[in-house]
PDB file of N, CA and C in Angstrom:
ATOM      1  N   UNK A   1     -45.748  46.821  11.248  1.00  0.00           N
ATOM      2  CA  UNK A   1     -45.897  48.258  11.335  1.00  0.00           C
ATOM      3  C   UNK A   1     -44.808  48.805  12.262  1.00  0.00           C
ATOM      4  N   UNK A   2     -44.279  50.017  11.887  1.00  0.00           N
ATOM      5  CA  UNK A   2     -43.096  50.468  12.773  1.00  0.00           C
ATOM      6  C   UNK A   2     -44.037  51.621  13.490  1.00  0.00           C
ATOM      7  N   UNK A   3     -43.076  51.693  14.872  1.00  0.00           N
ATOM      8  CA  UNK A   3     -43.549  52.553  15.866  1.00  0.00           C
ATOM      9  C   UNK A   3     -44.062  53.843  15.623  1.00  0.00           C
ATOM     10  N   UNK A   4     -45.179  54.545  16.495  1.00  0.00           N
ATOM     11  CA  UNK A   4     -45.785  55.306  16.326  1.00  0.00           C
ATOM     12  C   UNK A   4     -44.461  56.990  16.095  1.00  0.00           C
ATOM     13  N   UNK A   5     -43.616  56.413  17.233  1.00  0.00           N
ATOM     14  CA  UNK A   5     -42.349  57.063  17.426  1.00  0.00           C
ATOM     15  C   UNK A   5     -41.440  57.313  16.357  1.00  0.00           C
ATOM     16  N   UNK A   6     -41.008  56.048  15.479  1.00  0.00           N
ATOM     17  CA  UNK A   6     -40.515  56.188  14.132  1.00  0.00           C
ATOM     18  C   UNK A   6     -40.891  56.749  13.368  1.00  0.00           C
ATOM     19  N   UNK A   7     -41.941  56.648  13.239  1.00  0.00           N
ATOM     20  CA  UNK A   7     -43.362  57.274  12.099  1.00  0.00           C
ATOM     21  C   UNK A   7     -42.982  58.829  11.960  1.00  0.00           C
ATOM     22  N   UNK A   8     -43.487  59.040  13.529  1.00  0.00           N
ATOM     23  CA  UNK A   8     -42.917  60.498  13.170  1.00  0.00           C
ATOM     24  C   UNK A   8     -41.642  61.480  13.247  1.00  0.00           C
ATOM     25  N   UNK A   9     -40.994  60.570  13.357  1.00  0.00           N
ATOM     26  CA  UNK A   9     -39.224  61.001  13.209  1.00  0.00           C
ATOM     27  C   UNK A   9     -39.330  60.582  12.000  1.00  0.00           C
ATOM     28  N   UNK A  10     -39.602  59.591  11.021  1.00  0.00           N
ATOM     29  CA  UNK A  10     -39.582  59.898   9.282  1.00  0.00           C
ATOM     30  C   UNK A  10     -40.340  60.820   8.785  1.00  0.00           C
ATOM     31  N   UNK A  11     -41.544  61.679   9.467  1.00  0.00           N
ATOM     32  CA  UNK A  11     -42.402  62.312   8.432  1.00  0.00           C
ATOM     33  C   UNK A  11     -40.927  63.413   9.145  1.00  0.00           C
ATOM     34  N   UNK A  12     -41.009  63.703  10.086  1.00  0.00           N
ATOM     35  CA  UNK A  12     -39.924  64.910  10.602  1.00  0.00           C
ATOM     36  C   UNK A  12     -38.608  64.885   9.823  1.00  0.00           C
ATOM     37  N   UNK A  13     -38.110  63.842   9.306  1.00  0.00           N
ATOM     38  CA  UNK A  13     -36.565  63.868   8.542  1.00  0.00           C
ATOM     39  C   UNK A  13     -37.139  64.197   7.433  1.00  0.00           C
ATOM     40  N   UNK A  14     -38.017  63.613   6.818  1.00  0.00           N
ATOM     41  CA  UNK A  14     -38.124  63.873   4.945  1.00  0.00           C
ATOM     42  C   UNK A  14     -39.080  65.009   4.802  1.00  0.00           C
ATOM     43  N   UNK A  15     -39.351  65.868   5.782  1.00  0.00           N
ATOM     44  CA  UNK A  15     -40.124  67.267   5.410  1.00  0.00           C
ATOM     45  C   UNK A  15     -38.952  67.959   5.849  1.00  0.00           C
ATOM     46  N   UNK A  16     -37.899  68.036   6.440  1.00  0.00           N
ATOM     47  CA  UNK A  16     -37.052  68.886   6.898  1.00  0.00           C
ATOM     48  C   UNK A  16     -35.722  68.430   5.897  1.00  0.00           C
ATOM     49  N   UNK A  17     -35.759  67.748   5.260  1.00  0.00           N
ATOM     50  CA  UNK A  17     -34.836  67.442   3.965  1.00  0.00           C
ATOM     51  C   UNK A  17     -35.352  68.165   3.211  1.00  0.00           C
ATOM     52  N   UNK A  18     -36.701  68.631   2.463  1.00  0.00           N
ATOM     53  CA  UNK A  18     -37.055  69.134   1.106  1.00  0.00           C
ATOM     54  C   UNK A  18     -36.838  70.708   1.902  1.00  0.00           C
ATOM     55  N   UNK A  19     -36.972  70.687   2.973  1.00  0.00           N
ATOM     56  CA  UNK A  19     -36.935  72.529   3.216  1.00  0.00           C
ATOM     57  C   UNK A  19     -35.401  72.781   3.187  1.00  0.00           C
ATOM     58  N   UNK A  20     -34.760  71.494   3.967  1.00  0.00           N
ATOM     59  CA  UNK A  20     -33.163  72.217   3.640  1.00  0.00           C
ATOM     60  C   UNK A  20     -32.995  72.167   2.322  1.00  0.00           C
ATOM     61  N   UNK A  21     -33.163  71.296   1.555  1.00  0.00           N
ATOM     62  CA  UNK A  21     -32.919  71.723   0.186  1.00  0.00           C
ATOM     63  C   UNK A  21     -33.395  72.731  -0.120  1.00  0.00           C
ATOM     64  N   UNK A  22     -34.452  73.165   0.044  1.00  0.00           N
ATOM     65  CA  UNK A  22     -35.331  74.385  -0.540  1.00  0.00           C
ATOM     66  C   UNK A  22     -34.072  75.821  -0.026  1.00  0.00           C
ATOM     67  N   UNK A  23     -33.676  75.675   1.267  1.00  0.00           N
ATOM     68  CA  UNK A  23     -32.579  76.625   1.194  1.00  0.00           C
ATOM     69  C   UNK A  23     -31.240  76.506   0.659  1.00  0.00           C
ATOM     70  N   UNK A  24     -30.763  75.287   0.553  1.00  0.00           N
ATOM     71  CA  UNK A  24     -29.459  75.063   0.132  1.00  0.00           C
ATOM     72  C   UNK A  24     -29.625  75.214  -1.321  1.00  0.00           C
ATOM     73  N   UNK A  25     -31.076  75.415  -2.471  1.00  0.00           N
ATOM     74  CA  UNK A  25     -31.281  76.212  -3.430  1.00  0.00           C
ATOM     75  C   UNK A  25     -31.190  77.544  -3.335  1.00  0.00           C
ATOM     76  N   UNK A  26     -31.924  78.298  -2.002  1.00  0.00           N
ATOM     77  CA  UNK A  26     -31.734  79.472  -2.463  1.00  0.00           C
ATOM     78  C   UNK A  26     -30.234  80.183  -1.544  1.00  0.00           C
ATOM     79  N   UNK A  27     -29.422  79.415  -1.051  1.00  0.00           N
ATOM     80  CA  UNK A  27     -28.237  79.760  -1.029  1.00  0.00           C
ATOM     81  C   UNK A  27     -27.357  79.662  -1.995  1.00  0.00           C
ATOM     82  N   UNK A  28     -27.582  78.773  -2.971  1.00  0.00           N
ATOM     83  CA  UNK A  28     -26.614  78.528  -4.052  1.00  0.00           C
ATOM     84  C   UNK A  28     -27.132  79.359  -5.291  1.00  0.00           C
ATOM     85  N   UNK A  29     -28.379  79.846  -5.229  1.00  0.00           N
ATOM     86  CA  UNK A  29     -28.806  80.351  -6.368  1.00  0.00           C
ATOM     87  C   UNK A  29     -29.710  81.515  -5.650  1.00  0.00           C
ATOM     88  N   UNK A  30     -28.936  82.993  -4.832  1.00  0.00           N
ATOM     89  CA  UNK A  30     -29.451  83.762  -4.348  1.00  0.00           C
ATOM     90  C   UNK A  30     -30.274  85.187  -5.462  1.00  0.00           C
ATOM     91  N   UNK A  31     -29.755  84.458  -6.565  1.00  0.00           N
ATOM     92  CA  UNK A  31     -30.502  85.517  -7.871  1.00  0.00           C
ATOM     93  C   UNK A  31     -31.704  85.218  -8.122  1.00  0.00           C
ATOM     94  N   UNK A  32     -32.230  83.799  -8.026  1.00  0.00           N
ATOM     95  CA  UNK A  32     -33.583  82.917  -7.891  1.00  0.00           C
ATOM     96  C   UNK A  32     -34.078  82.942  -6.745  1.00  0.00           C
ATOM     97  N   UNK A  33     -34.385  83.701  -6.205  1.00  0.00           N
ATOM     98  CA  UNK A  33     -34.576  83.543  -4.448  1.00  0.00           C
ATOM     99  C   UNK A  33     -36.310  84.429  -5.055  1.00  0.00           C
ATOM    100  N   UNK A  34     -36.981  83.342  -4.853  1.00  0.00           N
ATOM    101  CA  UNK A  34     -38.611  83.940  -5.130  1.00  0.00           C
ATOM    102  C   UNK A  34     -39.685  83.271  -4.002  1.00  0.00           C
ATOM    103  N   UNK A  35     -40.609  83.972  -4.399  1.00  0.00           N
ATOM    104  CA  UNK A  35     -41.784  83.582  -3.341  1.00  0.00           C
ATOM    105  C   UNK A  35     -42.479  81.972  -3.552  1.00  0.00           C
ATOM    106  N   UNK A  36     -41.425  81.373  -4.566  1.00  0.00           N
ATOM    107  CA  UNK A  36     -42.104  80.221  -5.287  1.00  0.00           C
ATOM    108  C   UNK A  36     -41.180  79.237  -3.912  1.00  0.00           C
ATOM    109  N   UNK A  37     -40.193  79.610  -3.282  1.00  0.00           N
ATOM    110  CA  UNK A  37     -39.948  78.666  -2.629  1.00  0.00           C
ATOM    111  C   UNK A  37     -40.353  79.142  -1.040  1.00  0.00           C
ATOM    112  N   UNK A  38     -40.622  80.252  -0.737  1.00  0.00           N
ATOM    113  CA  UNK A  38     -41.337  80.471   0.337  1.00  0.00           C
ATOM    114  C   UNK A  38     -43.119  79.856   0.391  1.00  0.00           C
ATOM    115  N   UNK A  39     -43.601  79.340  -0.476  1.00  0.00           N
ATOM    116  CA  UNK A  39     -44.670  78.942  -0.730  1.00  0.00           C
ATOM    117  C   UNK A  39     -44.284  77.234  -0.675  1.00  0.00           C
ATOM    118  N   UNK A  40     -43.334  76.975  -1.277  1.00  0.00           N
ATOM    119  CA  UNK A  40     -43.006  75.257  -0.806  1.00  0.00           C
ATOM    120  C   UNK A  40     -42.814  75.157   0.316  1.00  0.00           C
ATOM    121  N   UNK A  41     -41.821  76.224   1.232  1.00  0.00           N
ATOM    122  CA  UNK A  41     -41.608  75.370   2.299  1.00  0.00           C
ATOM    123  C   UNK A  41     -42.601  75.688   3.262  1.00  0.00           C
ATOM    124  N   UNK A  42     -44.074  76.794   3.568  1.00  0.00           N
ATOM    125  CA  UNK A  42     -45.049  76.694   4.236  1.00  0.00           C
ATOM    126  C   UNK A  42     -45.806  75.488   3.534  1.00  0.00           C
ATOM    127  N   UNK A  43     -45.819  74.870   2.358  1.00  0.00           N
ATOM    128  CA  UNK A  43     -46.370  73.941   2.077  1.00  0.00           C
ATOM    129  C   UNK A  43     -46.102  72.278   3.048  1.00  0.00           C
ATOM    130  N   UNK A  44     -44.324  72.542   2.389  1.00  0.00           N
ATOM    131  CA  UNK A  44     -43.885  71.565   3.916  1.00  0.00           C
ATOM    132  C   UNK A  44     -44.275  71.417   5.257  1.00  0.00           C
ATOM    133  N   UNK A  45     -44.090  72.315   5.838  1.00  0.00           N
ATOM    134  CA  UNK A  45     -44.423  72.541   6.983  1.00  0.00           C
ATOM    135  C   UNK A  45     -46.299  72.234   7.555  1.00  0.00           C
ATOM    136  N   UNK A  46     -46.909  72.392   6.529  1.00  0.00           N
ATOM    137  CA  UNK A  46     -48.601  72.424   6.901  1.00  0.00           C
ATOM    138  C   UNK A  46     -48.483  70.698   6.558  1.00  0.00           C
ATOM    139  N   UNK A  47     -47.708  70.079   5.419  1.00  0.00           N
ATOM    140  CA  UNK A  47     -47.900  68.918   5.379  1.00  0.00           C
ATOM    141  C   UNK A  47     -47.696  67.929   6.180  1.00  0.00           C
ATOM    142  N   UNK A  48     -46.571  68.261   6.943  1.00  0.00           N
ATOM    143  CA  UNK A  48     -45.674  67.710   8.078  1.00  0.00           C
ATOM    144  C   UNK A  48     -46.377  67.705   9.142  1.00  0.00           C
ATOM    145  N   UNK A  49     -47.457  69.217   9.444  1.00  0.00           N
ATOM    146  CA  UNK A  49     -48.097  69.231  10.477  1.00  0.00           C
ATOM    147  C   UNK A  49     -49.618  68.586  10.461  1.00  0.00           C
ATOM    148  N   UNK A  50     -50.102  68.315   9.308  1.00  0.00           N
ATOM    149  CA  UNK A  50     -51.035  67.429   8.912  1.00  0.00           C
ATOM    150  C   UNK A  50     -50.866  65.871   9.773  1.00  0.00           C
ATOM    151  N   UNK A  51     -50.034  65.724   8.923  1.00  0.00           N
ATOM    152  CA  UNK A  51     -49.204  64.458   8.790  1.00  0.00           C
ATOM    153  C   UNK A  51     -49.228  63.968  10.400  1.00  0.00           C
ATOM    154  N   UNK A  52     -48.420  64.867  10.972  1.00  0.00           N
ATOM    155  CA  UNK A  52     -48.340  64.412  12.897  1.00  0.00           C
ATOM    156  C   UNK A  52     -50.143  64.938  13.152  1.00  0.00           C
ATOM    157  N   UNK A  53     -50.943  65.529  12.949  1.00  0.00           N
ATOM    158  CA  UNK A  53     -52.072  65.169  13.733  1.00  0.00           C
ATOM    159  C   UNK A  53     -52.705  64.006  13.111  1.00  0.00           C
ATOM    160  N   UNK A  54     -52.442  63.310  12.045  1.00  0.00           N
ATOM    161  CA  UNK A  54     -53.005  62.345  11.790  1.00  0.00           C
ATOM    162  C   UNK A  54     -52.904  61.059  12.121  1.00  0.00           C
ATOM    163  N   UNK A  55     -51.036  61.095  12.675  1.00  0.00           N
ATOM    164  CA  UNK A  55     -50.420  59.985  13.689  1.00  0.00           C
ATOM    165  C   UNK A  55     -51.162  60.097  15.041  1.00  0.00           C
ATOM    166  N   UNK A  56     -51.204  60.969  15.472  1.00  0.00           N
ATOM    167  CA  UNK A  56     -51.748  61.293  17.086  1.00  0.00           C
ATOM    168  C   UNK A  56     -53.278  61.164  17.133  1.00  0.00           C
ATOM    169  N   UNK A  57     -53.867  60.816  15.711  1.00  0.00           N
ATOM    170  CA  UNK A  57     -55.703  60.967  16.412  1.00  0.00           C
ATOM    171  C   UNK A  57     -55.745  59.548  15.268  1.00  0.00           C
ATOM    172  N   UNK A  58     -55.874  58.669  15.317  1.00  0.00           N
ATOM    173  CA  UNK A  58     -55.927  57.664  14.502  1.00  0.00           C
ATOM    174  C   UNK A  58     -57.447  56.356  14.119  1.00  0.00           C
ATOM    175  N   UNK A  59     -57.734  56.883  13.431  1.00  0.00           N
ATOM    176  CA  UNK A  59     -59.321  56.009  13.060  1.00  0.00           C
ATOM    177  C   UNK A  59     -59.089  54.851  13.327  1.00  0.00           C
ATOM    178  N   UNK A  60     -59.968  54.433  14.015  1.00  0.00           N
ATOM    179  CA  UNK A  60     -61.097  53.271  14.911  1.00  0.00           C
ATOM    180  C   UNK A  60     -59.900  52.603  15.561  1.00  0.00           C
ATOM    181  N   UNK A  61     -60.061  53.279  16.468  1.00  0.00           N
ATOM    182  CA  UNK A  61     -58.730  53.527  17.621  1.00  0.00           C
ATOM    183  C   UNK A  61     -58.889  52.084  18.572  1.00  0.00           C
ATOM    184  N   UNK A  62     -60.374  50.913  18.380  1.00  0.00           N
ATOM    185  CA  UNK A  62     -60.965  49.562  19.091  1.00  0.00           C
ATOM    186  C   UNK A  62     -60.258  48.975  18.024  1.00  0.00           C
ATOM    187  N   UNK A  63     -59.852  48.763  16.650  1.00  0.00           N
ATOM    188  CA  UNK A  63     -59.590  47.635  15.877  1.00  0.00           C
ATOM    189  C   UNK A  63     -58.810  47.819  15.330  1.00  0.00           C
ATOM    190  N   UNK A  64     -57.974  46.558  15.897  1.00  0.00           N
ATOM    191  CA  UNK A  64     -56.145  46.698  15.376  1.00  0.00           C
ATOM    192  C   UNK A  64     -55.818  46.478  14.145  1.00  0.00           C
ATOM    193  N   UNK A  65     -56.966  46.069  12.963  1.00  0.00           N
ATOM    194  CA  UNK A  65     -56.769  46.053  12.139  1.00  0.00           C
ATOM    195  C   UNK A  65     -57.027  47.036  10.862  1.00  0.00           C
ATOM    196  N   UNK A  66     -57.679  48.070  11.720  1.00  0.00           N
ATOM    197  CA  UNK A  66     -58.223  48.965  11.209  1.00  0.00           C
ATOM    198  C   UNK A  66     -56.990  50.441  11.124  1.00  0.00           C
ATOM    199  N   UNK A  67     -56.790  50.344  12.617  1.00  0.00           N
ATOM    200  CA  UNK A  67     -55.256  50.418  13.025  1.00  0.00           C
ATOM    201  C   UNK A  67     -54.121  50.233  11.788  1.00  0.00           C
ATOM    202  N   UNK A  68     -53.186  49.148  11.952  1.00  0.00           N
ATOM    203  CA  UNK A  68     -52.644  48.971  10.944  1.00  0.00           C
ATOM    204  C   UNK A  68     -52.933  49.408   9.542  1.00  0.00           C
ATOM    205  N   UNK A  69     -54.016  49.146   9.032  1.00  0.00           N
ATOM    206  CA  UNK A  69     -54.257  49.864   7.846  1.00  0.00           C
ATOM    207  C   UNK A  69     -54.414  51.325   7.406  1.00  0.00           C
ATOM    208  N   UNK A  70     -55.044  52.315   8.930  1.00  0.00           N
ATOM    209  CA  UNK A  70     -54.549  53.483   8.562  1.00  0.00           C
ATOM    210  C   UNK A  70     -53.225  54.005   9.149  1.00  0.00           C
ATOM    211  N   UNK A  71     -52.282  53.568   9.493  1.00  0.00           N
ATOM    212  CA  UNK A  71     -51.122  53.942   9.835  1.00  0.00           C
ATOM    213  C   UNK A  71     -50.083  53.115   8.251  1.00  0.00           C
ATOM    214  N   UNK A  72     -50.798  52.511   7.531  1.00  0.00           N
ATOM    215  CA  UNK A  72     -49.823  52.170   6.377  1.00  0.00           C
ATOM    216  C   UNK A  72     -50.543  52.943   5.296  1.00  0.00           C
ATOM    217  N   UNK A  73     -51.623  53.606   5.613  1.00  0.00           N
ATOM    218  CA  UNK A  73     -51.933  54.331   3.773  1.00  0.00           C
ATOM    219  C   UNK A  73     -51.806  55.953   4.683  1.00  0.00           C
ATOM    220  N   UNK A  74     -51.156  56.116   6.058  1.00  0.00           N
ATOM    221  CA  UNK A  74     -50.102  57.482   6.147  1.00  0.00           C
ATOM    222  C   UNK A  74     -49.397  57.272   6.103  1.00  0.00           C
ATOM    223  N   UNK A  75     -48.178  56.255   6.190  1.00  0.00           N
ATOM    224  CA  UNK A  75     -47.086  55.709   5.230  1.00  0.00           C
ATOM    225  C   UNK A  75     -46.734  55.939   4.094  1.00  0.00           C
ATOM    226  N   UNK A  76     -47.613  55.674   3.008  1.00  0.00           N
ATOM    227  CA  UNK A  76     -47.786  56.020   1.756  1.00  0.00           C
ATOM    228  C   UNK A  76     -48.387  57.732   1.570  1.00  0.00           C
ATOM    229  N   UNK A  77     -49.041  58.062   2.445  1.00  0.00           N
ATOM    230  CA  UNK A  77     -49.271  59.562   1.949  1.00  0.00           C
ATOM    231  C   UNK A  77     -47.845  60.108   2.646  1.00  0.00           C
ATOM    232  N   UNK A  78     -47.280  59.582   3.687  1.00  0.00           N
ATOM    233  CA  UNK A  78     -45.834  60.635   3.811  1.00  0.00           C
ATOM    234  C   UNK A  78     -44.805  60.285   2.381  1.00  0.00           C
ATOM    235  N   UNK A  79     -44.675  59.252   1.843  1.00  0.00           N
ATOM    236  CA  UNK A  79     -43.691  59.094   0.364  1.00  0.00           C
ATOM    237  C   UNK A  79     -44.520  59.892  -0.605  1.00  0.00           C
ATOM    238  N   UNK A  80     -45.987  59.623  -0.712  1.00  0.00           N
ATOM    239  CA  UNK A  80     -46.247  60.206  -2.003  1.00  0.00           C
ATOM    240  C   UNK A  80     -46.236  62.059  -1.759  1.00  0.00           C
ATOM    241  N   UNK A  81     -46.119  62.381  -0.984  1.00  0.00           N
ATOM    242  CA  UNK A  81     -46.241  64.304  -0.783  1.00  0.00           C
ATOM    243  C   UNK A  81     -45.017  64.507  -0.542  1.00  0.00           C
ATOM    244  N   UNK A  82     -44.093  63.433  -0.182  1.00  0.00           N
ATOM    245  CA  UNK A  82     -42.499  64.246  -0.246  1.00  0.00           C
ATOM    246  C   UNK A  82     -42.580  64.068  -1.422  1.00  0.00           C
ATOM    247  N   UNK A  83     -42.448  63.016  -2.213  1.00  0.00           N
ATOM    248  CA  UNK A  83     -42.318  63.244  -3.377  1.00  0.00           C
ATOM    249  C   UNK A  83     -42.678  64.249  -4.539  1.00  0.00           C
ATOM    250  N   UNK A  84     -44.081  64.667  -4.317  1.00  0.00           N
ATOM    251  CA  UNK A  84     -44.248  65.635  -4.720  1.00  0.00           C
ATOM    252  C   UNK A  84     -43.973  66.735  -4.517  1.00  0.00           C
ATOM    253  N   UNK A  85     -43.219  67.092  -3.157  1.00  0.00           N
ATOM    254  CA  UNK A  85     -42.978  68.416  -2.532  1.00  0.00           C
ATOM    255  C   UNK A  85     -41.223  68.330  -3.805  1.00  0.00           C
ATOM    256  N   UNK A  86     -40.573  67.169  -3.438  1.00  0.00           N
ATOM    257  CA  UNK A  86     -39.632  67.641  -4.339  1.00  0.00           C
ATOM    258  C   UNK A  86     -39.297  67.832  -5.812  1.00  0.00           C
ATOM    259  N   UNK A  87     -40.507  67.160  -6.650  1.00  0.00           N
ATOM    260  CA  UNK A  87     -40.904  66.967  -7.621  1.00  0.00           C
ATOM    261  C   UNK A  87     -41.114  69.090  -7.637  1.00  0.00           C
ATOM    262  N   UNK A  88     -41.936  69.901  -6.933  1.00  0.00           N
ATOM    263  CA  UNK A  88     -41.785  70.840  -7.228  1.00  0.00           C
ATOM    264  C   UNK A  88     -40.656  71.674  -7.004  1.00  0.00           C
ATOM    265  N   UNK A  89     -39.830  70.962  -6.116  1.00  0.00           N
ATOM    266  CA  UNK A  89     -38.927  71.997  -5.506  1.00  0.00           C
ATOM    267  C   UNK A  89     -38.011  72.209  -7.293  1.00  0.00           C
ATOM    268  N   UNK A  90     -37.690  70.810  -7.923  1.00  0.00           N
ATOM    269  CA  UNK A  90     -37.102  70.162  -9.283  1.00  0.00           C
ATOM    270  C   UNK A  90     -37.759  71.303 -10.256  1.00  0.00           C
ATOM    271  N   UNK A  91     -39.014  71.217 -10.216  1.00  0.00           N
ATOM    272  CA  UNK A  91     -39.536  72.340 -11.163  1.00  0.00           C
ATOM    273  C   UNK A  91     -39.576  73.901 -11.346  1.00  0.00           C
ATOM    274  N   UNK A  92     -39.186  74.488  -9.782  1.00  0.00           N
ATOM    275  CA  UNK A  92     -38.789  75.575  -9.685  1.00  0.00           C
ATOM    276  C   UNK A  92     -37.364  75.776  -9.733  1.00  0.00           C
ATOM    277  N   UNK A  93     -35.934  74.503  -9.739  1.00  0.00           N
ATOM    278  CA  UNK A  93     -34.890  74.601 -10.188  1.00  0.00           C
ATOM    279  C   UNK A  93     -34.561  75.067 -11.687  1.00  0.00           C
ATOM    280  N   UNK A  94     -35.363  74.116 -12.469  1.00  0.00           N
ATOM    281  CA  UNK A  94     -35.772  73.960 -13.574  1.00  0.00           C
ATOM    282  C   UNK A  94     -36.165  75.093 -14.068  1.00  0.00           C
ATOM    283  N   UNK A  95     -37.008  75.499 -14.203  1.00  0.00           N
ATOM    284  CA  UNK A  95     -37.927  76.412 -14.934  1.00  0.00           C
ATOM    285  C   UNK A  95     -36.412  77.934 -14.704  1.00  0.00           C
ATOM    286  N   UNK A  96     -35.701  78.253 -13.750  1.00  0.00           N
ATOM    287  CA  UNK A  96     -34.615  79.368 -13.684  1.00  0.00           C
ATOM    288  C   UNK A  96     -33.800  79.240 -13.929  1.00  0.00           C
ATOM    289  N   UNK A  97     -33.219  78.180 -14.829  1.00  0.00           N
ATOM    290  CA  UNK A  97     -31.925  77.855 -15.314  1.00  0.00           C
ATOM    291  C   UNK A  97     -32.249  78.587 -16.605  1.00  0.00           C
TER     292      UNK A  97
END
């Protein structure tokens, strides 16, 4: 398991990647500039902030094995919601072309 410290310097890089993208879309495409990406990136942001209270308060805080296992399935929920965060950001590219 990587540090509690790492953990959240990756949820912090890959939620602050889909928002810069989310602007470096609506800088490049200021004719598409809608509320569909002001709604992703408060989405980011609540996820990100999810995400760090869930590092900082961590279930059954006596057993290290219990431990490890929920610090690796928030592992997997930080890949699977970026993914989906950019999976929509793709669909609101998409859909204005």
């Amino acid at each position: 398991m990587a540090s509690i410290r790492n953990l959240k310097k990756d949820i912090d890089y890959l939620v602050f990647e889909v928002i810069s993208d989310c602007f470096v879309y609506s800088n490049v495409h200021p004719e598409n500039n809608t509320d569909e990406l002001s709604v992703l990136i408060s989405d980011a942001v609540e996820f990100r902030n999810d995400l760090i209270a869930r590092v900082n308060n961590p279930d059954g805080k006596d057993n290290p094995k219990i431990v490890k296992a929920y610090y690796k399935t928030l592992e997997k929920d930080l890949i699977t919601g970026v993914d989906k965060l950019f999976e929509r950001l793709s669909s609101i590219s998409a859909a204005k072309k």
